[in-house]
Protein backbone atom coordinates (compact mmCIF):
# COMPACT_ATOMS: atom_id res chain seq x y z
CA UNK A 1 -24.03 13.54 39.93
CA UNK A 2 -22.30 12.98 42.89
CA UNK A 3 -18.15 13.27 43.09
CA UNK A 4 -16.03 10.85 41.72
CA UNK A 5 -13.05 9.95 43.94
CA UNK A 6 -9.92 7.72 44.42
CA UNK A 7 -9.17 6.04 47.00
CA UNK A 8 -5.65 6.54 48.23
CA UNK A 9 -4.09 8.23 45.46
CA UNK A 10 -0.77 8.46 47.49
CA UNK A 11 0.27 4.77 47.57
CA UNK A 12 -0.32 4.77 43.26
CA UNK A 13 2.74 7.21 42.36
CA UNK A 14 6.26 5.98 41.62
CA UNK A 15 7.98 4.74 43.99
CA UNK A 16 5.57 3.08 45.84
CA UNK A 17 4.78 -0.23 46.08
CA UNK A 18 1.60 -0.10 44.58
CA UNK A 19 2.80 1.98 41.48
CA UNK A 20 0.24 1.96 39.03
CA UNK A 21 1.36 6.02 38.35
CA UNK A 22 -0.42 5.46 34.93
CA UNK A 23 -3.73 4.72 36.05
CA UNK A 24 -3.54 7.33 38.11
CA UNK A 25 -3.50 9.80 35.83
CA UNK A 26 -5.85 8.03 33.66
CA UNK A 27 -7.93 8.15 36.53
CA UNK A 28 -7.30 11.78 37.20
CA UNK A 29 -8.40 12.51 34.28
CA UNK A 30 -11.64 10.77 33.99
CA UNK A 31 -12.55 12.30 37.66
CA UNK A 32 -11.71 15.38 36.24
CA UNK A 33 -14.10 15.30 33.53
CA UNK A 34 -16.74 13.56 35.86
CA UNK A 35 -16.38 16.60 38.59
CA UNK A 36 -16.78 19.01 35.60
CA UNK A 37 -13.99 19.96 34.01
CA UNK A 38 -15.79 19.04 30.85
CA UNK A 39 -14.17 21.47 27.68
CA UNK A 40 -13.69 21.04 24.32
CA UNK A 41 -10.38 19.48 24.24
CA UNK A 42 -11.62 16.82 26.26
CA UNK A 43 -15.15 16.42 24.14
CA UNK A 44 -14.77 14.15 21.24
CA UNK A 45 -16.80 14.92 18.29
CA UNK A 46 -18.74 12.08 17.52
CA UNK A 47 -19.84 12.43 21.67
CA UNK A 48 -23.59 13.18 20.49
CA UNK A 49 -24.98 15.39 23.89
CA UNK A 50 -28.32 15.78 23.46
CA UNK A 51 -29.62 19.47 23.65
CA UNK A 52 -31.80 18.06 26.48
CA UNK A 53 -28.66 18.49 28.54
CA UNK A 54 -28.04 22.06 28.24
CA UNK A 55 -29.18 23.93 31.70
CA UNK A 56 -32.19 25.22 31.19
CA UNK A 57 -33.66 23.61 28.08
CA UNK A 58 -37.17 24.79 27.60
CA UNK A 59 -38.88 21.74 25.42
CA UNK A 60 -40.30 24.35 23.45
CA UNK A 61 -39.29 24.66 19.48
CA UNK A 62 -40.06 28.34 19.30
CA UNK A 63 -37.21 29.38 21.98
CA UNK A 64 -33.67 29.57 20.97
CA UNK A 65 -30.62 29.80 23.06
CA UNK A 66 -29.25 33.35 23.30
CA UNK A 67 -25.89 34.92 23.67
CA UNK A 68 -26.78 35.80 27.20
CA UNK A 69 -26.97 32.07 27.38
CA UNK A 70 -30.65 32.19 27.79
CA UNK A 71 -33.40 30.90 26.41
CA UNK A 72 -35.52 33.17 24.48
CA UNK A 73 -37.82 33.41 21.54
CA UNK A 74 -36.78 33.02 18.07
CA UNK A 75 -37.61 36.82 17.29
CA UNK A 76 -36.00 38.37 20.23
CA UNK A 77 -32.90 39.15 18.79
CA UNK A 78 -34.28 42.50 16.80
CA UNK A 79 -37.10 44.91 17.32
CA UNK A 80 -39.87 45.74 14.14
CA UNK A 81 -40.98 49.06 13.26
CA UNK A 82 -44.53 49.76 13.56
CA UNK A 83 -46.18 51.26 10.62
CA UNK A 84 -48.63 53.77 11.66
CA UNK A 85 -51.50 53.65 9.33
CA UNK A 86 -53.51 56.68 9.21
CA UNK A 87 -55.16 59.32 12.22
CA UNK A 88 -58.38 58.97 14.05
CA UNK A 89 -59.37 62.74 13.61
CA UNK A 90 -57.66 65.93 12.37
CA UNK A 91 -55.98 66.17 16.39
CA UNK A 92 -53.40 63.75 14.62
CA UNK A 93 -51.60 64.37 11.53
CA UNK A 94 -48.73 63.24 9.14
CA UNK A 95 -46.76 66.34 8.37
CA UNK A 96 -42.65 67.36 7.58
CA UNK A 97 -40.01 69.50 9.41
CA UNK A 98 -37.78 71.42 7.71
CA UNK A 99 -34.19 71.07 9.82
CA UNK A 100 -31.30 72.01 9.57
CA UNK A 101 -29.99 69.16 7.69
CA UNK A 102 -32.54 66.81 6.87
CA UNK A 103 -36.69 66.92 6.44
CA UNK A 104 -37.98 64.44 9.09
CA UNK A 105 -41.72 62.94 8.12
CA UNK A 106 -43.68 62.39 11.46
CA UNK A 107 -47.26 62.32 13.44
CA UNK A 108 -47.81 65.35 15.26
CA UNK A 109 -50.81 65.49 18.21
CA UNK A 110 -51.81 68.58 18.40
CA UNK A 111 -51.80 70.31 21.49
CA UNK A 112 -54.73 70.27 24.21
CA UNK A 113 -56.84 67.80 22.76
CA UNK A 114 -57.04 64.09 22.64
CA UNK A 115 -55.70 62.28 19.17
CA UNK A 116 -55.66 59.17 17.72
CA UNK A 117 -53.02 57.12 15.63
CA UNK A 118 -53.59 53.21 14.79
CA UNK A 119 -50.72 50.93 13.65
CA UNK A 120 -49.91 47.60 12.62
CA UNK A 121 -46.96 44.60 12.90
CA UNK A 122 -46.91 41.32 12.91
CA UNK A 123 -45.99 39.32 16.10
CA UNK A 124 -42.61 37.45 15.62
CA UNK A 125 -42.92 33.64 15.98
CA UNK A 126 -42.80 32.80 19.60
CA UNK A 127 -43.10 36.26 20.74
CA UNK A 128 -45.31 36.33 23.77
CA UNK A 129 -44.43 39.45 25.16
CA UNK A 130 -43.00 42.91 24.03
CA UNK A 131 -42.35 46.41 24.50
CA UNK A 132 -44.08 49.07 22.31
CA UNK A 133 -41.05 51.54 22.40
CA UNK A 134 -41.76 55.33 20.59
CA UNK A 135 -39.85 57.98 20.03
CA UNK A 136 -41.04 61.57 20.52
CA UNK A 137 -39.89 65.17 21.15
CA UNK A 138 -41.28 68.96 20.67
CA UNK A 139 -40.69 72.11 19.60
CA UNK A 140 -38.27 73.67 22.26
CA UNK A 141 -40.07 73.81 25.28
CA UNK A 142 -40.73 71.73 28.48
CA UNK A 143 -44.19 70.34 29.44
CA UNK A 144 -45.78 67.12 30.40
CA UNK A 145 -47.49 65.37 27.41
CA UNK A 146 -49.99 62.02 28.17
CA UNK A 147 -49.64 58.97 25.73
CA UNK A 148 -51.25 55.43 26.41
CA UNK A 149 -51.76 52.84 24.00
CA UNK A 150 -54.15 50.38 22.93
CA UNK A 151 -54.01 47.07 21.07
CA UNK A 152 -55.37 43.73 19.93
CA UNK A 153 -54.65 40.56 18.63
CA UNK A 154 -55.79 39.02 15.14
CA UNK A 155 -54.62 35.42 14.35
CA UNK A 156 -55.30 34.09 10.98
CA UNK A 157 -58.67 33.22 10.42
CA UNK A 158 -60.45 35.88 13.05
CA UNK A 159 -62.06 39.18 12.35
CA UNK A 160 -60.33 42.17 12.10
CA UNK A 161 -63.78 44.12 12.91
CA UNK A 162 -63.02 43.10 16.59
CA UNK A 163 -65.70 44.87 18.66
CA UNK A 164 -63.22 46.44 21.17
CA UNK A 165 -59.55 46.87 22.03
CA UNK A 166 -58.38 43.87 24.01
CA UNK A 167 -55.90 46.01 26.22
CA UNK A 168 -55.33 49.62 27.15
CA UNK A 169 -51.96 50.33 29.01
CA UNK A 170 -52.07 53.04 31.90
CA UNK A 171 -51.44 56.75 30.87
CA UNK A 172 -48.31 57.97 30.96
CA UNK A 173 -47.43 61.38 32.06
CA UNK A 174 -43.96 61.61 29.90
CA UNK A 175 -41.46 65.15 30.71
CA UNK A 176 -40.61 66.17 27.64
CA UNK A 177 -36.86 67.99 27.26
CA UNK A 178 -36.91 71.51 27.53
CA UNK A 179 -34.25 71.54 24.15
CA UNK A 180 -35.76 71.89 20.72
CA UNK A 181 -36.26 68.69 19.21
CA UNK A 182 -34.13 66.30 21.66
CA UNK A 183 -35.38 62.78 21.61
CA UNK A 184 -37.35 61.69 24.18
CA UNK A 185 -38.08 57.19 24.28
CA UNK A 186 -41.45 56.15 25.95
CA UNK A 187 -42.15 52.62 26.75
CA UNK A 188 -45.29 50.49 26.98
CA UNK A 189 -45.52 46.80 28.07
CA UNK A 190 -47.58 44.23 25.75
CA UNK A 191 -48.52 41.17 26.95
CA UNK A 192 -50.69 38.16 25.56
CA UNK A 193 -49.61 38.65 22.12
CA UNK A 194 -49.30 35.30 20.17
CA UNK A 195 -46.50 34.71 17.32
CA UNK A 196 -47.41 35.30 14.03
CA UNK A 197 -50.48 37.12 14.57
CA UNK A 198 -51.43 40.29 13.27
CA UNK A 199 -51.10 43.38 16.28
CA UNK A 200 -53.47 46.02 15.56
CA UNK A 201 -52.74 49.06 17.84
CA UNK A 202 -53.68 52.96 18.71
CA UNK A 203 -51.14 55.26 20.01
CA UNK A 204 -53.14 57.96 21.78
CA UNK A 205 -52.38 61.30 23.23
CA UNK A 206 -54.65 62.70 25.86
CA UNK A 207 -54.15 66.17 25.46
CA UNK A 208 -57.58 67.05 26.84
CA UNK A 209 -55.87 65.62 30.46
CA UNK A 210 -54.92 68.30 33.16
CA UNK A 211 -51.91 66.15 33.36
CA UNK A 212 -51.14 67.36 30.17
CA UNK A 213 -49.07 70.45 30.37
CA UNK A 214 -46.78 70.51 27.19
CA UNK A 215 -47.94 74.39 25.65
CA UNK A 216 -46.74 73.05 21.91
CA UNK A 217 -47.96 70.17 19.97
CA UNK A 218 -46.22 66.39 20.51
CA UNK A 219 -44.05 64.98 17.78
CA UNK A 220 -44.32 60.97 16.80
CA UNK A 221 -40.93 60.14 15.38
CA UNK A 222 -41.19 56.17 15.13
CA UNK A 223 -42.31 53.45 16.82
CA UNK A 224 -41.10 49.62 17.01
CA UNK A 225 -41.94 46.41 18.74
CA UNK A 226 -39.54 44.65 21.15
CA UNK A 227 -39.96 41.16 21.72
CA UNK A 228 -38.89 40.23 25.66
């Protein structure tokens, strides 16, 4: 919209002979609100603005309007855990530490050869891309451990006897801290997922890789989805 302006504003103000000092500042006020000093004291109730209005509407009923002022998918406001099902081989395993103050359940790949996980979560609606974040660590010492992951798609009403994982992320050579046990986040990017379908997924760790350094074996704390 284009400016709204008065023409000679000077010769409407008391005094003059033109005084019309209350239109003027009826008039003020109206260009005001025209050149965008739009708030809520001036917005009556009852004004019905359409949504359509809003900078950046996206026409799309899975996106909602974030406190970024963005618009975003519905589900992108929290992360879901992943729940790792079950090991490839006996490289990957389910076991428990006994620390100092608690008993932490986790996967542990054992050291110098190549294991397996698979997991599962469902896609929140309108997610169509997301970070697989983990959490790892080991058993005081410092060493390079490889992870990359793998994953694929099910909607409702496909096979879940796909013949092949849709996408494998690159490798990821990962430093892990030198201290006992510190926590250590890797990230992997997912894209083409779909809301609401079902992600199957395989956390691996390539062990077997001369990248792969780390002389004790690599400890799975968790692992949740991030919608972008």
């Amino acid at each position: 919209m284009t400016a709204y302006n008065i023409v000679n504003p000077s010769a409407l103000v008391a005094g003059q002979p033109e005084d019309i000092s209350v239109v003027l500042a009826n008039l003020q006020a109206i260009a005001g609100v025209l050149n965008g000093n739009l708030d809520n004291a001036n917005l009556a109730a009852a004004a019905g603005i359409a949504a359509t209005k809003l900078a950046g509407y996206p026409s799309d009923a899975t996106k909602v309007l974030k406190g970024d002022g963005t618009w975003g998918p519905a589900g992108s406001a929290g992360v879901t855990p992943i729940q790792w099902l079950n090991p490839f081989n006996a490289n990957s395993y389910w076991t428990v530490y006994a620390l100092t103050a608690w008993y932490p359940g986790h996967w542990e790949f054992t050291k110098d050869v190549d294991g397996y996980i698979y997991g599962q979560v469902l896609v929140p609606a309108g997610v169509t891309a997301a970070t697989l974040r983990v959490i790892i660590a080991a058993n005081a010492t410092s060493g390079v451990t490889r992870l990359s992951a793998r994953y694929q798609t099910v909607a409702d009403g496909e096979s879940l006897n796909f013949g092949a994982w849709g996408t494998t992320t690159p490798s990821q050579d990962i430093v892990v801290p030198g201290t006992a046990y510190r926590r250590k986040d890797v990230t992997f990017g997912l894209t083409g997922l779909t809301g609401g379908s079902y992600l199957a997924m395989s956390l691996g760790h390539e062990g077997a890789h001369a990248n792969d350094t780390l002389a004790v074996n690599t400890l799975l704390f968790g692992g949740w989805l991030e919608p972008a």
